[in-house]
C-alpha atoms as a PDB file:
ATOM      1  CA  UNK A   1     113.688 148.756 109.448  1.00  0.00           C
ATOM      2  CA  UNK A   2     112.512 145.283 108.635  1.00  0.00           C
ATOM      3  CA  UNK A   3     114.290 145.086 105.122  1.00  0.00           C
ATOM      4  CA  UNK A   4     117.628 146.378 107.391  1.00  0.00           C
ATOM      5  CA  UNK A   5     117.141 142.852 109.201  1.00  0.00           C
ATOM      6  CA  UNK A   6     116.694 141.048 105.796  1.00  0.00           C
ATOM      7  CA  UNK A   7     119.674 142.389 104.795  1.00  0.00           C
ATOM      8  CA  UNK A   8     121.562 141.100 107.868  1.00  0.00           C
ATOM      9  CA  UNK A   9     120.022 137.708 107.460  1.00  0.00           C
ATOM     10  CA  UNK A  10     121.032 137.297 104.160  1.00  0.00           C
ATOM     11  CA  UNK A  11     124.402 138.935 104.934  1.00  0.00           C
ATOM     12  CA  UNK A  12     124.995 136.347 107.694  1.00  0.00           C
ATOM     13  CA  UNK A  13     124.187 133.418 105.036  1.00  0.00           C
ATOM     14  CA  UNK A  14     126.674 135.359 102.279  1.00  0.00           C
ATOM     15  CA  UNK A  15     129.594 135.581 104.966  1.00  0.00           C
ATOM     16  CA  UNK A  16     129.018 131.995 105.663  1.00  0.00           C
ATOM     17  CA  UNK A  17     129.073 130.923 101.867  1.00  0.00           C
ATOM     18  CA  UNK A  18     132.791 132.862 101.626  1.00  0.00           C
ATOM     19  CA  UNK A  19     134.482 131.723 104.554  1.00  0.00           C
ATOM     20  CA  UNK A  20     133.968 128.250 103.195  1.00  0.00           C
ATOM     21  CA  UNK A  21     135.728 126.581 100.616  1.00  0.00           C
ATOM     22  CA  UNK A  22     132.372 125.755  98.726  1.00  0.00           C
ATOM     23  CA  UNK A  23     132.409 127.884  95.865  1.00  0.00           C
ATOM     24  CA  UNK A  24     135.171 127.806  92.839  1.00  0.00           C
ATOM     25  CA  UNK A  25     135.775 131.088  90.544  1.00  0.00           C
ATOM     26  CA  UNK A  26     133.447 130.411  87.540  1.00  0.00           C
ATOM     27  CA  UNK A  27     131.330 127.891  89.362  1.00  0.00           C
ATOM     28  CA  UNK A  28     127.520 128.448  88.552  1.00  0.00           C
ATOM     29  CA  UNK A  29     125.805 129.555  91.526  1.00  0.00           C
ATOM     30  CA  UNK A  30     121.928 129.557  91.050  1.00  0.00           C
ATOM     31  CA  UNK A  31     119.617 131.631  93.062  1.00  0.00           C
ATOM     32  CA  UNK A  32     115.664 130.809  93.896  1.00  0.00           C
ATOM     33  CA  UNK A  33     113.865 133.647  95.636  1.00  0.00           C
ATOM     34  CA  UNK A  34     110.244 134.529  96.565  1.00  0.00           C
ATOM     35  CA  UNK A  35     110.304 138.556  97.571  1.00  0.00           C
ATOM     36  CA  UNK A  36     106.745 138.002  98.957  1.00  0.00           C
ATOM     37  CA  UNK A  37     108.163 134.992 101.142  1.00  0.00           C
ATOM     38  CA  UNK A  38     110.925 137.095 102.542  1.00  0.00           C
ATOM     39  CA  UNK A  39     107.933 139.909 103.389  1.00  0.00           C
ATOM     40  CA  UNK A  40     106.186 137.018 105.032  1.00  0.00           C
ATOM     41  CA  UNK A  41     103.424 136.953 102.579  1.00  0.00           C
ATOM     42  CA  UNK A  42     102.611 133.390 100.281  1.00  0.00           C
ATOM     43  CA  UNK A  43     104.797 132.848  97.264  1.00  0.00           C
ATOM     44  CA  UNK A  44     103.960 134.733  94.019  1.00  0.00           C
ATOM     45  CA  UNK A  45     102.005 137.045  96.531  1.00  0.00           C
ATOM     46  CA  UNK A  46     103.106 140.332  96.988  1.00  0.00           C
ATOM     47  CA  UNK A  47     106.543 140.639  94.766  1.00  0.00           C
ATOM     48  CA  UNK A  48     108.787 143.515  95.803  1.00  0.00           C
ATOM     49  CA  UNK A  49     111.325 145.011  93.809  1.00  0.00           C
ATOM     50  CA  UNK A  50     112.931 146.589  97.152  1.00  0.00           C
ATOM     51  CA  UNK A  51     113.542 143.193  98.269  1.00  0.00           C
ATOM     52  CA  UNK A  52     115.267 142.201  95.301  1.00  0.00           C
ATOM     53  CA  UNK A  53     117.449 145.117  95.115  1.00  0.00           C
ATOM     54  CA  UNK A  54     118.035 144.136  98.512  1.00  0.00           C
ATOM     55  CA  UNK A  55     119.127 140.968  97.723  1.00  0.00           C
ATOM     56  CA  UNK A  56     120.719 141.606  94.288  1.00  0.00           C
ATOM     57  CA  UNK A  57     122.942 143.872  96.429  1.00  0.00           C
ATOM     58  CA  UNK A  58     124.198 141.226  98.944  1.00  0.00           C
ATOM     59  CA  UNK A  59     124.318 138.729  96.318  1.00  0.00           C
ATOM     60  CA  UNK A  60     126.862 140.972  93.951  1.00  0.00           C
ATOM     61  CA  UNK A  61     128.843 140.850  97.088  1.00  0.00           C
ATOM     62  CA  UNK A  62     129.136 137.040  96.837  1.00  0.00           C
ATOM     63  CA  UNK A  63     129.899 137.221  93.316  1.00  0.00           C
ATOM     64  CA  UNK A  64     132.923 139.391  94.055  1.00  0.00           C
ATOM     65  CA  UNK A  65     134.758 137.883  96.792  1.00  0.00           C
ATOM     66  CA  UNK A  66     134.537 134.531  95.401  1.00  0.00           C
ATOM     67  CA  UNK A  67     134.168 134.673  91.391  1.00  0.00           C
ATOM     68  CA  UNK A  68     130.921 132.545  90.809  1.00  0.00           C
ATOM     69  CA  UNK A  69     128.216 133.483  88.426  1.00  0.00           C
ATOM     70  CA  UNK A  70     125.227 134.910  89.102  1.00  0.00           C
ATOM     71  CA  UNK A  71     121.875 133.088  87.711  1.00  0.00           C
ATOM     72  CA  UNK A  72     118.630 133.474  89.091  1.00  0.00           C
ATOM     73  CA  UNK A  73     115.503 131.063  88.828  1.00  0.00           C
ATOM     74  CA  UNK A  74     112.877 132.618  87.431  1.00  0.00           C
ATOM     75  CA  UNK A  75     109.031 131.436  88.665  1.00  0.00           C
ATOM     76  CA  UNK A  76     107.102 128.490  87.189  1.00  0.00           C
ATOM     77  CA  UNK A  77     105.018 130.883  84.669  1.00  0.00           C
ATOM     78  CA  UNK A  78     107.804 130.908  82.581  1.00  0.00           C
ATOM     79  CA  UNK A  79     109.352 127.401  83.629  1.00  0.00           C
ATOM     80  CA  UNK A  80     111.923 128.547  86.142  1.00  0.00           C
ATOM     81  CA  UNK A  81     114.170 129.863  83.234  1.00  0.00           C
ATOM     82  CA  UNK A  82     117.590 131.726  84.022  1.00  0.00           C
ATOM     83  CA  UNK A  83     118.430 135.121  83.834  1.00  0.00           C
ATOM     84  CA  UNK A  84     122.295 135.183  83.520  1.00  0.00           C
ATOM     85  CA  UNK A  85     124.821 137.354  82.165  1.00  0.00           C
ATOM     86  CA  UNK A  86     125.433 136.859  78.032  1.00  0.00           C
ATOM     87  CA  UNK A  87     129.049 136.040  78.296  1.00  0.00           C
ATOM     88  CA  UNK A  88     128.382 132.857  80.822  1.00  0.00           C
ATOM     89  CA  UNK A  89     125.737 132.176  78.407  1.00  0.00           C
ATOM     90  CA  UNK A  90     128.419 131.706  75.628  1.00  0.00           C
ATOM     91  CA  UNK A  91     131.032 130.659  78.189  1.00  0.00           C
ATOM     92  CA  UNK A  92     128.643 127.491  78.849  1.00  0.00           C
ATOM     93  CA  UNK A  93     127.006 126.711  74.978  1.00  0.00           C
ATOM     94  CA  UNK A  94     123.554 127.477  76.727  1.00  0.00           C
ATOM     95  CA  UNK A  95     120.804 129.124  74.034  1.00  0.00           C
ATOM     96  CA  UNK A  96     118.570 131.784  74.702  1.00  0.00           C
ATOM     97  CA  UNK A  97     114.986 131.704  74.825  1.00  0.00           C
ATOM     98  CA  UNK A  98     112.914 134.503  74.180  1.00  0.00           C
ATOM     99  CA  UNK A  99     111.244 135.859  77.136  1.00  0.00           C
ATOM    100  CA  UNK A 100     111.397 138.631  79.683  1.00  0.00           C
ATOM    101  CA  UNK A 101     110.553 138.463  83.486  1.00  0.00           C
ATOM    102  CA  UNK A 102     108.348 140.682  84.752  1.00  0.00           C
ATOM    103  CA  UNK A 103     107.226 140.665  88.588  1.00  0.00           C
ATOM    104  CA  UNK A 104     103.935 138.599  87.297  1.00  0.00           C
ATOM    105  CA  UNK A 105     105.609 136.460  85.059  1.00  0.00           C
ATOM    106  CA  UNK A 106     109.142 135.322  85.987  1.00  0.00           C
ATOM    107  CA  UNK A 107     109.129 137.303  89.799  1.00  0.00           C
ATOM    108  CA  UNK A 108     110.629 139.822  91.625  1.00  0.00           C
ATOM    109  CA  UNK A 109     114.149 139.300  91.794  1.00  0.00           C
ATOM    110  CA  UNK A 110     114.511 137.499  88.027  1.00  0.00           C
ATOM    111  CA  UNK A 111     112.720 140.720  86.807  1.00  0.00           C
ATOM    112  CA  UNK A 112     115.102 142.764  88.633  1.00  0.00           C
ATOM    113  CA  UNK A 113     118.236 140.538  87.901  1.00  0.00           C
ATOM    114  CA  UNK A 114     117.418 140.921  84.229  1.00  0.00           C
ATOM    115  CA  UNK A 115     117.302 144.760  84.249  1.00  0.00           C
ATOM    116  CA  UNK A 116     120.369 144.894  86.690  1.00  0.00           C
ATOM    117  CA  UNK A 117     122.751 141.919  85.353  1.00  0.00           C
ATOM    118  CA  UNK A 118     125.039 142.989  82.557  1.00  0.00           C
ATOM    119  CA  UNK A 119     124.157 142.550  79.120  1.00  0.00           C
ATOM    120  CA  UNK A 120     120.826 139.623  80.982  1.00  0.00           C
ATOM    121  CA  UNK A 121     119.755 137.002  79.138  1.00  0.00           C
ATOM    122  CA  UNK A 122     117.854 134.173  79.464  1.00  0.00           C
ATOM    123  CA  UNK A 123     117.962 130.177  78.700  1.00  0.00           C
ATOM    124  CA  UNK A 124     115.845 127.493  79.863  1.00  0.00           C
ATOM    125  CA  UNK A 125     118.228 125.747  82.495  1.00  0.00           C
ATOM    126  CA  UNK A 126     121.288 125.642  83.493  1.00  0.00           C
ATOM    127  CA  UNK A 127     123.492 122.992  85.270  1.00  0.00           C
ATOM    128  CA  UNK A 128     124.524 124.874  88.439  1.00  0.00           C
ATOM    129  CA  UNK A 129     127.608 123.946  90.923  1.00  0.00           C
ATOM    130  CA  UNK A 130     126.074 125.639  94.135  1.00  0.00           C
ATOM    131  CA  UNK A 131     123.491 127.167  95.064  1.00  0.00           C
ATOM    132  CA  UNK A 132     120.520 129.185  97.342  1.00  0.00           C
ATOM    133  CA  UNK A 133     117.089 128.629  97.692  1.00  0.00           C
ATOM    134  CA  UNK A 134     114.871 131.568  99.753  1.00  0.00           C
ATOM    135  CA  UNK A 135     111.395 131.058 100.567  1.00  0.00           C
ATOM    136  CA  UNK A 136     111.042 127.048  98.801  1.00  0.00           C
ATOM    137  CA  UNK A 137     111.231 127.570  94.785  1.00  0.00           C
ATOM    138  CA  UNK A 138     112.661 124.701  94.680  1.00  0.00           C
ATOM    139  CA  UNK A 139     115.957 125.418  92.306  1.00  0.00           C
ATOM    140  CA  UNK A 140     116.742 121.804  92.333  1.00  0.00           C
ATOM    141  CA  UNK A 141     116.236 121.045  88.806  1.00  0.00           C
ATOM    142  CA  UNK A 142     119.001 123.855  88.165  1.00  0.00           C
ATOM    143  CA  UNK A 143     121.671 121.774  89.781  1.00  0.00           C
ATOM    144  CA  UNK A 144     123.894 119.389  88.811  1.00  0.00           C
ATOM    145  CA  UNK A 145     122.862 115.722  89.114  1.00  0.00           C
ATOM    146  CA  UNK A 146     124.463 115.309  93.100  1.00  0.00           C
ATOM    147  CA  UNK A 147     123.650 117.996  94.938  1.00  0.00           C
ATOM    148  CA  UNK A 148     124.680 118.031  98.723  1.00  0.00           C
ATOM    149  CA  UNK A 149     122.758 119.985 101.125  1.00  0.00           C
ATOM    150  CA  UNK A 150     124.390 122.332 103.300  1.00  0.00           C
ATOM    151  CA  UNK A 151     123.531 123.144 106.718  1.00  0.00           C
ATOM    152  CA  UNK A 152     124.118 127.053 107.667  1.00  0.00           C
ATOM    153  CA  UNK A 153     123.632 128.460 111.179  1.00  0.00           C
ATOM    154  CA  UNK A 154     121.138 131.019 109.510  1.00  0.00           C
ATOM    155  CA  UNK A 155     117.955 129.391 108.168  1.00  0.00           C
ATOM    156  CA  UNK A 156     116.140 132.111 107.128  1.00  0.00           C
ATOM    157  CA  UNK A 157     116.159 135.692 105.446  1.00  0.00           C
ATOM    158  CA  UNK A 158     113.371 137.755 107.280  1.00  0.00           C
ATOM    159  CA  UNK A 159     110.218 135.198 106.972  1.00  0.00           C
ATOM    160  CA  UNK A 160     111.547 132.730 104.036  1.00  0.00           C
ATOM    161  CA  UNK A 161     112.971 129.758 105.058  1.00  0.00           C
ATOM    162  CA  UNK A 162     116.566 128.871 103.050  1.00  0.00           C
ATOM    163  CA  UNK A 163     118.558 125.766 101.630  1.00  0.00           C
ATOM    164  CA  UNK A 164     121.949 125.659 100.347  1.00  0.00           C
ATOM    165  CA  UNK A 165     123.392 123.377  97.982  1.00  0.00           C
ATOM    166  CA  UNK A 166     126.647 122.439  96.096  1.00  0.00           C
ATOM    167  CA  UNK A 167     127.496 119.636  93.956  1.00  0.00           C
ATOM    168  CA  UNK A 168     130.160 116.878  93.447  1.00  0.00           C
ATOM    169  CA  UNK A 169     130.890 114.848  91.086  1.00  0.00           C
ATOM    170  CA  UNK A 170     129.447 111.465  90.659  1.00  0.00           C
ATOM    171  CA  UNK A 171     131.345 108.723  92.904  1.00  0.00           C
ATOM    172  CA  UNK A 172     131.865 105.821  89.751  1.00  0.00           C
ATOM    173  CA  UNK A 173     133.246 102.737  89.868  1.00  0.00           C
ATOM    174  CA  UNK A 174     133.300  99.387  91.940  1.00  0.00           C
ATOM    175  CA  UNK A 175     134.772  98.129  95.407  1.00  0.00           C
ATOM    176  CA  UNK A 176     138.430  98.845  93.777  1.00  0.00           C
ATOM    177  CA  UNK A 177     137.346 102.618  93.010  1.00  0.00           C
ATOM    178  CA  UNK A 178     139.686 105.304  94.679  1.00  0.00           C
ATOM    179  CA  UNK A 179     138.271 108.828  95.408  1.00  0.00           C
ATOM    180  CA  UNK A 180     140.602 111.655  95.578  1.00  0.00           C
ATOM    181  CA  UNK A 181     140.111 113.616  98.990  1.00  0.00           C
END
């Protein structure tokens, strides 16, 4: 019953990312996530591969109706490294590192992006366009350099507490400078 409600939460947050105008086919949208967090237990706790599918699921949904790409933040024992599809690898000039997550060494929902992603790989960062943070992993350093935080009506998905984020391009220029939009 309680992972139904997760799923809700997170749908509610999904729903909210496509009827906005955030996201951009091909964008880069990087996902943090602590399964144990969601169960309510302390990060890097008590990792659950039925959360992930959970949130894999919801997340694929995402993907579909609005054409991003799917990379997920793996934990700090293997320096928040991406798992991402192969062809956004090449797509992007990013290089591989050699390394596979596993629930103790990478987490939950990078272990189970990697076995459910097609053709996973991984590479050491990325420069995202968007992104979502669940349960504080702190996917900042996956983002590109102005990241604007975004304030959705749901906070969290079951116990962990989210962010959202996009990016923009830097403002440059002097007191002359003209911004489009």
């Amino acid at each position: 019953m309680k992972l139904d409600q997760w799923a809700l939460d997170l749908r509610a947050i999904v729903d909210e990312w496509i009827s906005n105008d955030y996201l951009t086919e091909g964008d880069l949208f990087v996902v943090g996530c602590s399964t144990s967090e969601v169960a309510g237990e302390r990060i890097g706790t008590a990792g659950s591969e039925e959360v992930a599918a959970m949130i894999f699921k919801e997340l694929r949904r995402l993907q579909e109706q609005t054409g991003v790409h799917l990379c997920f933040q793996s934990c700090e024992h293997i320096n928040r490294a991406i798992v991402l599809e192969k062809k956004v690898m090449r797509e992007h000039k990013l290089d591989p590192v050699s390394v596979m997550p596993v629930r103790k060494a990478g987490g939950s929902m990078a272990a189970y992006a990697y076995q459910h992603l097609d053709n996973a790989v991984v590479v050491e960062n990325i420069q995202a366009d968007a992104g979502m943070d669940i349960g504080e992993t702190m996917i900042g350093m996956q983002l590109k350099p102005v990241a604007v935080p975004l304030r959705f009506e749901k906070r969290y998905v079951g116990h962990a507490r989210t962010s959202q984020a996009r990016t923009r391009p830097k403002l440059i220029g002097g007191p002359r400078a003209v911004y489009p939009g």
